[in-house]
N, C-alpha and C. Protein backbone atom coordinates (compact mmCIF):
# COMPACT_ATOMS: atom_id res chain seq x y z
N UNK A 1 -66.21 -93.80 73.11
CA UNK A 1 -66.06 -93.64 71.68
C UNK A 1 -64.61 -93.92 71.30
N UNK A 2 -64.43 -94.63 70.25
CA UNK A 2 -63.21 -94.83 69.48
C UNK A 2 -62.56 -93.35 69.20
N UNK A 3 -61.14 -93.22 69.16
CA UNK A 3 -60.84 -92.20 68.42
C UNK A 3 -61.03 -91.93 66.81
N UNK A 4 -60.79 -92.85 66.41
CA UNK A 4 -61.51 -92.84 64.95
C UNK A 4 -63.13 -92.40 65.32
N UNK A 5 -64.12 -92.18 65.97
CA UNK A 5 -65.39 -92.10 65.58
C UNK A 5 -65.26 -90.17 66.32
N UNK A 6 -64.51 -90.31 67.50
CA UNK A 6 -64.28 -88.96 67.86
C UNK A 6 -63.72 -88.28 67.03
N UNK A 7 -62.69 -88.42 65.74
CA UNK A 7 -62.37 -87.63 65.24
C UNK A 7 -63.58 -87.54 63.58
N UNK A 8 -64.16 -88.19 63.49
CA UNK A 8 -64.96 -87.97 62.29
C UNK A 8 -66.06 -87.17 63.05
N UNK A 9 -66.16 -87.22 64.04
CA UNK A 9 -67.36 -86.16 64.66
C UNK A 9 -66.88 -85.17 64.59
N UNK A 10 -65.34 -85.03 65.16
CA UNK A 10 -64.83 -83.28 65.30
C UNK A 10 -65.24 -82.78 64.05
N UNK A 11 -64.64 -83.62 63.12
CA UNK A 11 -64.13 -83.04 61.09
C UNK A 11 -65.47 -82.50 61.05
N UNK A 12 -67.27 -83.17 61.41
CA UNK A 12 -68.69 -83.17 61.15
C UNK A 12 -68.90 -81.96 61.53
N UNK A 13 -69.07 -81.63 62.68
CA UNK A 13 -68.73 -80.43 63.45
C UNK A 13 -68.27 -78.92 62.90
N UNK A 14 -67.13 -79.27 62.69
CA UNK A 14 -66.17 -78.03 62.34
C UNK A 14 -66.68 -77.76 60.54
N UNK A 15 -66.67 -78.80 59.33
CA UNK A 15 -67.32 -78.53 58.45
C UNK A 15 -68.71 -77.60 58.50
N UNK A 16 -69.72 -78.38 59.55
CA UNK A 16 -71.00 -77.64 59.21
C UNK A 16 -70.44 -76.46 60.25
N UNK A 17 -69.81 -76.23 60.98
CA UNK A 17 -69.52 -74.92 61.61
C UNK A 17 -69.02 -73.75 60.37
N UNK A 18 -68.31 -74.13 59.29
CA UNK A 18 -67.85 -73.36 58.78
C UNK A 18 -68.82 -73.33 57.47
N UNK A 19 -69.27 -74.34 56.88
CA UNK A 19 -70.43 -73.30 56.04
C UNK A 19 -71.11 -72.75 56.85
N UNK A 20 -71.24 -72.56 58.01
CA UNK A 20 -72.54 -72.14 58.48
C UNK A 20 -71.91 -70.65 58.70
N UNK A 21 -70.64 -70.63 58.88
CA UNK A 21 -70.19 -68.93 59.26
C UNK A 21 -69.49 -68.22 57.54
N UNK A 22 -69.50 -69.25 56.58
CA UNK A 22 -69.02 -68.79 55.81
C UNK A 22 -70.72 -68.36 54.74
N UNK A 23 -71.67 -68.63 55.35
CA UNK A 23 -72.95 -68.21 54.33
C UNK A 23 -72.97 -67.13 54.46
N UNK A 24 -73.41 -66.04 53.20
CA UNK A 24 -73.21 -64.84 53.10
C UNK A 24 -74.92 -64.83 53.48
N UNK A 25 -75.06 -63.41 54.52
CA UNK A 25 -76.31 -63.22 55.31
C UNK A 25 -77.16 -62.64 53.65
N UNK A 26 -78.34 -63.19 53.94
CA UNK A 26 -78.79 -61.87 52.24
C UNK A 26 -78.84 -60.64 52.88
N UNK A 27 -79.46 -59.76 51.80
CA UNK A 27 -78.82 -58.25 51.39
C UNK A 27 -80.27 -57.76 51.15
N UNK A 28 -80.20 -56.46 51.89
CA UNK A 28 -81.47 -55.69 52.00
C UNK A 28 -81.76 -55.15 50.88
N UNK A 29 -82.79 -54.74 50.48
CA UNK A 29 -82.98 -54.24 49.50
C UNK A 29 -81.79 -52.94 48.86
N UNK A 30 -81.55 -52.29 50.09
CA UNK A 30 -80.12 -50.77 49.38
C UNK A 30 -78.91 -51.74 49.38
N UNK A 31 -78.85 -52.27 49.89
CA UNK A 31 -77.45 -53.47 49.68
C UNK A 31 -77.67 -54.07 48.31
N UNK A 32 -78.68 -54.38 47.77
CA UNK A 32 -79.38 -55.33 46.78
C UNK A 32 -78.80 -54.21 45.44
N UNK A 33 -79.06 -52.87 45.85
CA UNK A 33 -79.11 -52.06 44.72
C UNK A 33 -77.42 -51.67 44.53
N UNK A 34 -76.76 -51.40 45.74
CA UNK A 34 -75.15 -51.19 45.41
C UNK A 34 -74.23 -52.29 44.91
N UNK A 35 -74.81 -53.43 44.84
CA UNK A 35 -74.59 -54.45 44.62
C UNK A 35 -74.60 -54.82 42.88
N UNK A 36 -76.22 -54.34 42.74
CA UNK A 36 -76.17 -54.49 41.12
C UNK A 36 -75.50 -52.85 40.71
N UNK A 37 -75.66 -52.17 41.02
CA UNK A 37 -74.59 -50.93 40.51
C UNK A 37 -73.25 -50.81 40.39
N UNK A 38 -72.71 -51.95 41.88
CA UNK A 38 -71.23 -52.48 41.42
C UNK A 38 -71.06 -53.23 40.11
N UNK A 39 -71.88 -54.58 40.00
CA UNK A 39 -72.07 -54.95 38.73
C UNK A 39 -71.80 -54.34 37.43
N UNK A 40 -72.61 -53.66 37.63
CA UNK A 40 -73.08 -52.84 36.33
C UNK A 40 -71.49 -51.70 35.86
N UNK A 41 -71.25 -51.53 37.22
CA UNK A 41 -69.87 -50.78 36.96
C UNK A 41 -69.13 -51.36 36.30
N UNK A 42 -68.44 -52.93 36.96
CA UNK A 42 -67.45 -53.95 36.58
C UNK A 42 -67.68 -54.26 35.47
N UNK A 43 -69.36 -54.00 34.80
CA UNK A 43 -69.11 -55.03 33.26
C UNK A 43 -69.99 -54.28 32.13
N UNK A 44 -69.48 -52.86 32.26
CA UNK A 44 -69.69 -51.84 31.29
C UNK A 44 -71.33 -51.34 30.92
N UNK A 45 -72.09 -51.49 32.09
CA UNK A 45 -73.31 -51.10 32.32
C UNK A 45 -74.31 -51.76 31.44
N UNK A 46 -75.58 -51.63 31.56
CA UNK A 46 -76.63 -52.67 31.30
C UNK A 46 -76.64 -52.56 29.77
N UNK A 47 -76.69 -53.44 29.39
CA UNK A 47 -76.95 -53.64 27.78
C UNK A 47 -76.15 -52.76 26.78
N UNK A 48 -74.95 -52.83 27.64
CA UNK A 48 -73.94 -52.04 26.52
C UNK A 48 -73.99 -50.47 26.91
N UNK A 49 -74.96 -49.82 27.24
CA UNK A 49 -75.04 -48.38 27.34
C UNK A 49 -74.27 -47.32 28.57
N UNK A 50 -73.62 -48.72 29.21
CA UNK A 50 -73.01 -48.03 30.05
C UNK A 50 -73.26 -46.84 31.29
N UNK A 51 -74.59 -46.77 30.83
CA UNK A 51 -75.45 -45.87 31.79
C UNK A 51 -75.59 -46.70 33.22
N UNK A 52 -75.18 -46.59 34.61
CA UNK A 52 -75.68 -47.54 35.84
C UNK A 52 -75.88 -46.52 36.73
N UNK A 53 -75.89 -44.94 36.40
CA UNK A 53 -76.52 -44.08 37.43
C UNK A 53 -78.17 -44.41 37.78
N UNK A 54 -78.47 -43.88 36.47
CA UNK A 54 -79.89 -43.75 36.29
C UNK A 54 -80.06 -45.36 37.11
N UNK A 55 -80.33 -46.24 36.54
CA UNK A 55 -80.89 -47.47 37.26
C UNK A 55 -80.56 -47.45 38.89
N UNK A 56 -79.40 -47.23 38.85
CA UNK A 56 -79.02 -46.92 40.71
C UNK A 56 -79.83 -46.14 41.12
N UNK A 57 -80.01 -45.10 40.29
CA UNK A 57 -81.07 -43.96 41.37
C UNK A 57 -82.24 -44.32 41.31
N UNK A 58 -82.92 -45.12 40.61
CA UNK A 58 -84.13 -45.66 40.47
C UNK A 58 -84.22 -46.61 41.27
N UNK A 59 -83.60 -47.96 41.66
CA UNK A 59 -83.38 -48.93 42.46
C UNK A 59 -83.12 -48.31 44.04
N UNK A 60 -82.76 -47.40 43.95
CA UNK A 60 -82.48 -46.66 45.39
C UNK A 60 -84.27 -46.11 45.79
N UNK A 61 -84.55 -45.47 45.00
CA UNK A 61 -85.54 -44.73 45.33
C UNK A 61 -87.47 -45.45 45.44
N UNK A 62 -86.95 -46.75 44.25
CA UNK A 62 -88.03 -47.82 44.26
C UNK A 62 -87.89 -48.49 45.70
N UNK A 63 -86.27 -48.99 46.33
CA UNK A 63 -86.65 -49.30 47.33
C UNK A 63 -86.42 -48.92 49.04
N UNK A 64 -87.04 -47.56 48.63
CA UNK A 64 -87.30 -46.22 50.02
C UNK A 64 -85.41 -46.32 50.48
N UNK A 65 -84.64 -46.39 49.43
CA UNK A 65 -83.67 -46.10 50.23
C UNK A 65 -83.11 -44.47 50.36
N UNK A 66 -82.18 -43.62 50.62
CA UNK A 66 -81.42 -42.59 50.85
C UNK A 66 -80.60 -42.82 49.25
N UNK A 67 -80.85 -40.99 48.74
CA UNK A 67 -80.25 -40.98 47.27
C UNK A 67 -78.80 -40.73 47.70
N UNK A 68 -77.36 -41.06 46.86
CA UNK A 68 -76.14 -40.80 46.68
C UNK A 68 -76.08 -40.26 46.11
């Protein structure tokens, strides 16, 4: 192999190596729910009301997780 063809293989390589370690794994359902409760924290809770307990404890408990 040319060095020019060896090095466009390395670059091939190392790219799909790194999306592949940079994909975020998905999120279980209680991950799913602290997740939108962070949300909900950061951007003044659902529909203005500012309430993100209640939905957290509901999202926790809809999906069999452990209450906080």
């Amino acid at each position: 192999m040319s060095k020019r063809s060896l090095a466009a293989l390395a670059a091939f390589v190392f790219s799909a190596a790194t999306v592949a370690a940079s994909a975020a794994p998905p999120l279980g359902p209680c991950q799913q729910c602290r997740a939108e409760y962070q949300w909900c924290m950061n951007n003044g809770g659902w529909d203005g009301t500012r309430d993100c307990e209640s939905p957290f404890s509901d999202c926790l408990i809809w999906a069999g997780c452990p209450l906080e």
